[in-house]
C-alpha atoms as a PDB file:
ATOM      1  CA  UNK A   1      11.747  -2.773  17.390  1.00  0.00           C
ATOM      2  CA  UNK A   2      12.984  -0.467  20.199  1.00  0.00           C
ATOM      3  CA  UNK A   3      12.000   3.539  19.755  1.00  0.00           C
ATOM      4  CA  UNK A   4      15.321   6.067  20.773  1.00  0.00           C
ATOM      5  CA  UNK A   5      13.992   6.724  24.179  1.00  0.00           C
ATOM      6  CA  UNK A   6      13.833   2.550  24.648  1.00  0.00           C
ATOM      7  CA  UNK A   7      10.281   2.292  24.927  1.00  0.00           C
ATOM      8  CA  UNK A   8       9.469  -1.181  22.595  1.00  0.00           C
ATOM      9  CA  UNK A   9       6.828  -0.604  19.461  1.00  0.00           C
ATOM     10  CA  UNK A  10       5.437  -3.164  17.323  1.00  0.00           C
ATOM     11  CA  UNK A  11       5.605  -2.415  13.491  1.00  0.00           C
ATOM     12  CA  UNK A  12       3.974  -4.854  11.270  1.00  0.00           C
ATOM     13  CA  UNK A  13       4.716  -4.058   7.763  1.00  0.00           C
ATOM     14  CA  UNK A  14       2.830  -6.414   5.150  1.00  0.00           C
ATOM     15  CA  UNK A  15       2.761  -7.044   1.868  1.00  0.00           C
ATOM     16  CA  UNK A  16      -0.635  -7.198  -0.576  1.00  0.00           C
ATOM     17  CA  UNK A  17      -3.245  -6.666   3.118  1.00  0.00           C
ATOM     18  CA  UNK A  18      -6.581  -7.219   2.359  1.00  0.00           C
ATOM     19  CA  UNK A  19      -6.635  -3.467   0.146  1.00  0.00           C
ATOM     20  CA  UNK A  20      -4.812  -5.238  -2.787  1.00  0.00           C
ATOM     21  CA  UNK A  21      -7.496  -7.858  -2.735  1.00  0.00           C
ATOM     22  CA  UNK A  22     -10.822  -5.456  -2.443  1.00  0.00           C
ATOM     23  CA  UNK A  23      -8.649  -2.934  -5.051  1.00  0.00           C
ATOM     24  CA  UNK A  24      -8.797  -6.200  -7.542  1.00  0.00           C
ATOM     25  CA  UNK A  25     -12.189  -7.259  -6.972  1.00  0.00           C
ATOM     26  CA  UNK A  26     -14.364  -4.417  -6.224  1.00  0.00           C
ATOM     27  CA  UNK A  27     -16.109  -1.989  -8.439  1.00  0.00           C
ATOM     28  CA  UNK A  28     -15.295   0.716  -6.366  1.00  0.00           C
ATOM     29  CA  UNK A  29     -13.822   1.398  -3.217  1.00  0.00           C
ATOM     30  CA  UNK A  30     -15.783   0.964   0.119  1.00  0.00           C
ATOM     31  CA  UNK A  31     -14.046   0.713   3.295  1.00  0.00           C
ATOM     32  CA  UNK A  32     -17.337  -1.115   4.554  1.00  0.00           C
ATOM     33  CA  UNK A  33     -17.196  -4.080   2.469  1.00  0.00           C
ATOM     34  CA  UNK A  34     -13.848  -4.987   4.475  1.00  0.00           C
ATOM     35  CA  UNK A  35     -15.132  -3.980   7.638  1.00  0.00           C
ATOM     36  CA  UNK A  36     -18.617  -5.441   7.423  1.00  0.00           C
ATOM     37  CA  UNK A  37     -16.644  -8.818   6.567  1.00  0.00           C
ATOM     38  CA  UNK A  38     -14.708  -8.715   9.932  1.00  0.00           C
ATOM     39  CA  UNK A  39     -11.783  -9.620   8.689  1.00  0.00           C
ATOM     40  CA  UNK A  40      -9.250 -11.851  10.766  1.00  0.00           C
ATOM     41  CA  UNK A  41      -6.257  -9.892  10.641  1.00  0.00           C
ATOM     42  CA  UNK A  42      -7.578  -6.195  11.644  1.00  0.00           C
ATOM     43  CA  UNK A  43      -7.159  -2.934   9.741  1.00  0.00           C
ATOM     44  CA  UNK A  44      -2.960  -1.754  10.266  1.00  0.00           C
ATOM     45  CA  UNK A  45      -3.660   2.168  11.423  1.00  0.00           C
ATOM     46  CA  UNK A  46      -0.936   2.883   8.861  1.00  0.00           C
ATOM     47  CA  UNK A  47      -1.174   1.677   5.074  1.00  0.00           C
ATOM     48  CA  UNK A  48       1.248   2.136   2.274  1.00  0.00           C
ATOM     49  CA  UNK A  49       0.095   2.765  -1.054  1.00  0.00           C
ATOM     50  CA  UNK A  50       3.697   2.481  -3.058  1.00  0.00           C
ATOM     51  CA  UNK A  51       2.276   3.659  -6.075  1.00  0.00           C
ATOM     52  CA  UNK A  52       3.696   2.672  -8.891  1.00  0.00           C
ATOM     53  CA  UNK A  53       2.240   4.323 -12.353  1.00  0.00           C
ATOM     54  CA  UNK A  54       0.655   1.751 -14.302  1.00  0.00           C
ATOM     55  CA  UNK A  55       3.363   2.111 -17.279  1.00  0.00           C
ATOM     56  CA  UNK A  56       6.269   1.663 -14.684  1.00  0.00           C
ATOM     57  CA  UNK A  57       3.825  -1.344 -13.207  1.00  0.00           C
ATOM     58  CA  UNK A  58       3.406  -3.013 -16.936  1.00  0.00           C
ATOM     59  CA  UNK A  59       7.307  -2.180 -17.735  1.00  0.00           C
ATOM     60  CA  UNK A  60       8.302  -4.641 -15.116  1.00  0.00           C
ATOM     61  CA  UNK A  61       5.974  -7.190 -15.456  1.00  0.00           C
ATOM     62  CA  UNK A  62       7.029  -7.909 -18.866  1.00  0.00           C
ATOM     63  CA  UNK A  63      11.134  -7.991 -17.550  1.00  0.00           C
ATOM     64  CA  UNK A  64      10.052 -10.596 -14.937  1.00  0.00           C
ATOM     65  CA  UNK A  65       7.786 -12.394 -17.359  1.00  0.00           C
ATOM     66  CA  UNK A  66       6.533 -15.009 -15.253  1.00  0.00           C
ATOM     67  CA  UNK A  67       3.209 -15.593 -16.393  1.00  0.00           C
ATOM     68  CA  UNK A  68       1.868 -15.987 -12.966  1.00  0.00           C
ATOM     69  CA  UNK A  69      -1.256 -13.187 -13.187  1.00  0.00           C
ATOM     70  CA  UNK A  70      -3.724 -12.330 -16.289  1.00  0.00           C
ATOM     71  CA  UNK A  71      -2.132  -8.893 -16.163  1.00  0.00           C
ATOM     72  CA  UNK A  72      -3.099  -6.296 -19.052  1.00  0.00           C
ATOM     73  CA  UNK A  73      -2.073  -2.985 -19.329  1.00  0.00           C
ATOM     74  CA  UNK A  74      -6.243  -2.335 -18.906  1.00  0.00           C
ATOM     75  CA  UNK A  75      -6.675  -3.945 -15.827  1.00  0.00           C
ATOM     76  CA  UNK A  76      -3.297  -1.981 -13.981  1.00  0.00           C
ATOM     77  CA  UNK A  77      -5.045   1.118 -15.051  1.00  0.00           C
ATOM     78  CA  UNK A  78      -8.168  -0.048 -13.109  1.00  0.00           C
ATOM     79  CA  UNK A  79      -6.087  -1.527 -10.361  1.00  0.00           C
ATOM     80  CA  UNK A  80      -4.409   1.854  -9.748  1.00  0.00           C
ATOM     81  CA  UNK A  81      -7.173   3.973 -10.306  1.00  0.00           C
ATOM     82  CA  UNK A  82      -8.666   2.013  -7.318  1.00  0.00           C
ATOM     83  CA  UNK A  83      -6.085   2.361  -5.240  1.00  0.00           C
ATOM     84  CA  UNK A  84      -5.602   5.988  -5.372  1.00  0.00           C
ATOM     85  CA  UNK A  85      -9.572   6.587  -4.973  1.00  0.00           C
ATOM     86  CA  UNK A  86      -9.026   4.462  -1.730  1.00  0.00           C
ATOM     87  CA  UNK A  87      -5.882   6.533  -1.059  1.00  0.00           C
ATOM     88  CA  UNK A  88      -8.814   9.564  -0.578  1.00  0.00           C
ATOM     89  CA  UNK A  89     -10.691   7.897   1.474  1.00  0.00           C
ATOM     90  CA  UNK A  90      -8.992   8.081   5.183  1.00  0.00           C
ATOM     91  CA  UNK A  91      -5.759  10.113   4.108  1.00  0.00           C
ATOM     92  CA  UNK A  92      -4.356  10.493   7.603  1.00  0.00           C
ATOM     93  CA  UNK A  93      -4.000   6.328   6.996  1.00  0.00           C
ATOM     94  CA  UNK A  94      -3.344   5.552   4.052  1.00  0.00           C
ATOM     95  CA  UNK A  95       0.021   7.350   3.006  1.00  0.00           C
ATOM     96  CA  UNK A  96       0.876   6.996  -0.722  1.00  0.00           C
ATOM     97  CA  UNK A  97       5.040   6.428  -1.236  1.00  0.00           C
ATOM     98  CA  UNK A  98       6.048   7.797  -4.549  1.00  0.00           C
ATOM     99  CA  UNK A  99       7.764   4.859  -6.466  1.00  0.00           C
ATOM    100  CA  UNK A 100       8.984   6.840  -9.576  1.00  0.00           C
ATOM    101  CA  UNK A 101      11.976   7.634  -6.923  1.00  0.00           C
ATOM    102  CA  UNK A 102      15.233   5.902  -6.435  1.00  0.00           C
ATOM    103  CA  UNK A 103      15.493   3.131  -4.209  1.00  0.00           C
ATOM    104  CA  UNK A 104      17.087   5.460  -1.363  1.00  0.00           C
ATOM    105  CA  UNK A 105      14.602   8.327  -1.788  1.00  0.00           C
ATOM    106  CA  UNK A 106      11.361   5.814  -1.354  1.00  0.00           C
ATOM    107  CA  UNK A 107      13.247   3.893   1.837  1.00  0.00           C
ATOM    108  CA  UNK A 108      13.442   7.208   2.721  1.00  0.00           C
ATOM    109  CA  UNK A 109      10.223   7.977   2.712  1.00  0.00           C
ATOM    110  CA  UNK A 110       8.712   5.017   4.467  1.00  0.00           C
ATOM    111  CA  UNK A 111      11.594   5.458   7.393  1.00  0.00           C
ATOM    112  CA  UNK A 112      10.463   9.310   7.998  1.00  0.00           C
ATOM    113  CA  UNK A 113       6.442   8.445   7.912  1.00  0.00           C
ATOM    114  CA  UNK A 114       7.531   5.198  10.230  1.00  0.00           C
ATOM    115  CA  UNK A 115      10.134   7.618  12.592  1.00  0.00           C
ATOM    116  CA  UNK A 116       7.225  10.399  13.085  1.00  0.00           C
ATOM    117  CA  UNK A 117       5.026   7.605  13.999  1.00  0.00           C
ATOM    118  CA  UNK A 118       7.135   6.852  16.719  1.00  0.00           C
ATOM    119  CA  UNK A 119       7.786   9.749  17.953  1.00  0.00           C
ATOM    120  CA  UNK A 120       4.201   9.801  18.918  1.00  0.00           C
ATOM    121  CA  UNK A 121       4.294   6.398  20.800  1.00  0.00           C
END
């Protein structure tokens, strides 16, 4: 990726990082569980939290029914209540992306927090 002025930036943008897995299998979120496990791939100094409400969340795993994940209703609560107590934890990092939105509005929002970024490069 090339910034406006031509200066190259690297943006990594990843799927499920090592949050969705300590969100699934923690009791509660510590940042120093990860970090005192040194994990291979290091900590992105931007994370996404697309947060989708766990009704919207349960709504669409029943349309794709494909049986891949025990998922309850119960344990998206959990799961989201996790991530959003993690969202508090370093807030200038984690940035939450409202996915009750239309498709345009949350692109939009993950282009302006990735363009002010930039702009900082």
């Amino acid at each position: 990726y090339a910034s406006m002025d031509g200066r190259s930036a690297d943006i990594l943008l990843w799927d499920r990082h090592i949050y969705s897995i300590f969100a699934a299998n923690t009791a509660f979120p510590n940042l120093s569980v990860i970090r005192n496990a040194k994990p291979v791939i290091p900590e992105p100094p931007k994370v996404f939290l697309m947060n989708v409400p766990p009704n919207m969340a349960w709504m669409r795993e029943q349309q794709a029914q494909k049986g891949d994940h025990p998922i309850t209703p119960e344990w998206l609560v959990a799961k989201h209540a996790k991530y959003l107590e993690l969202l508090k934890t370093e807030p200038e990092r984690f940035v939450e992306i409202d996915t009750t939105e239309s498709l345009d509005v949350v692109f939009g929002q993950l282009v302006k927090v990735i363009d002010d970024d930039l702009t900082k490069i």
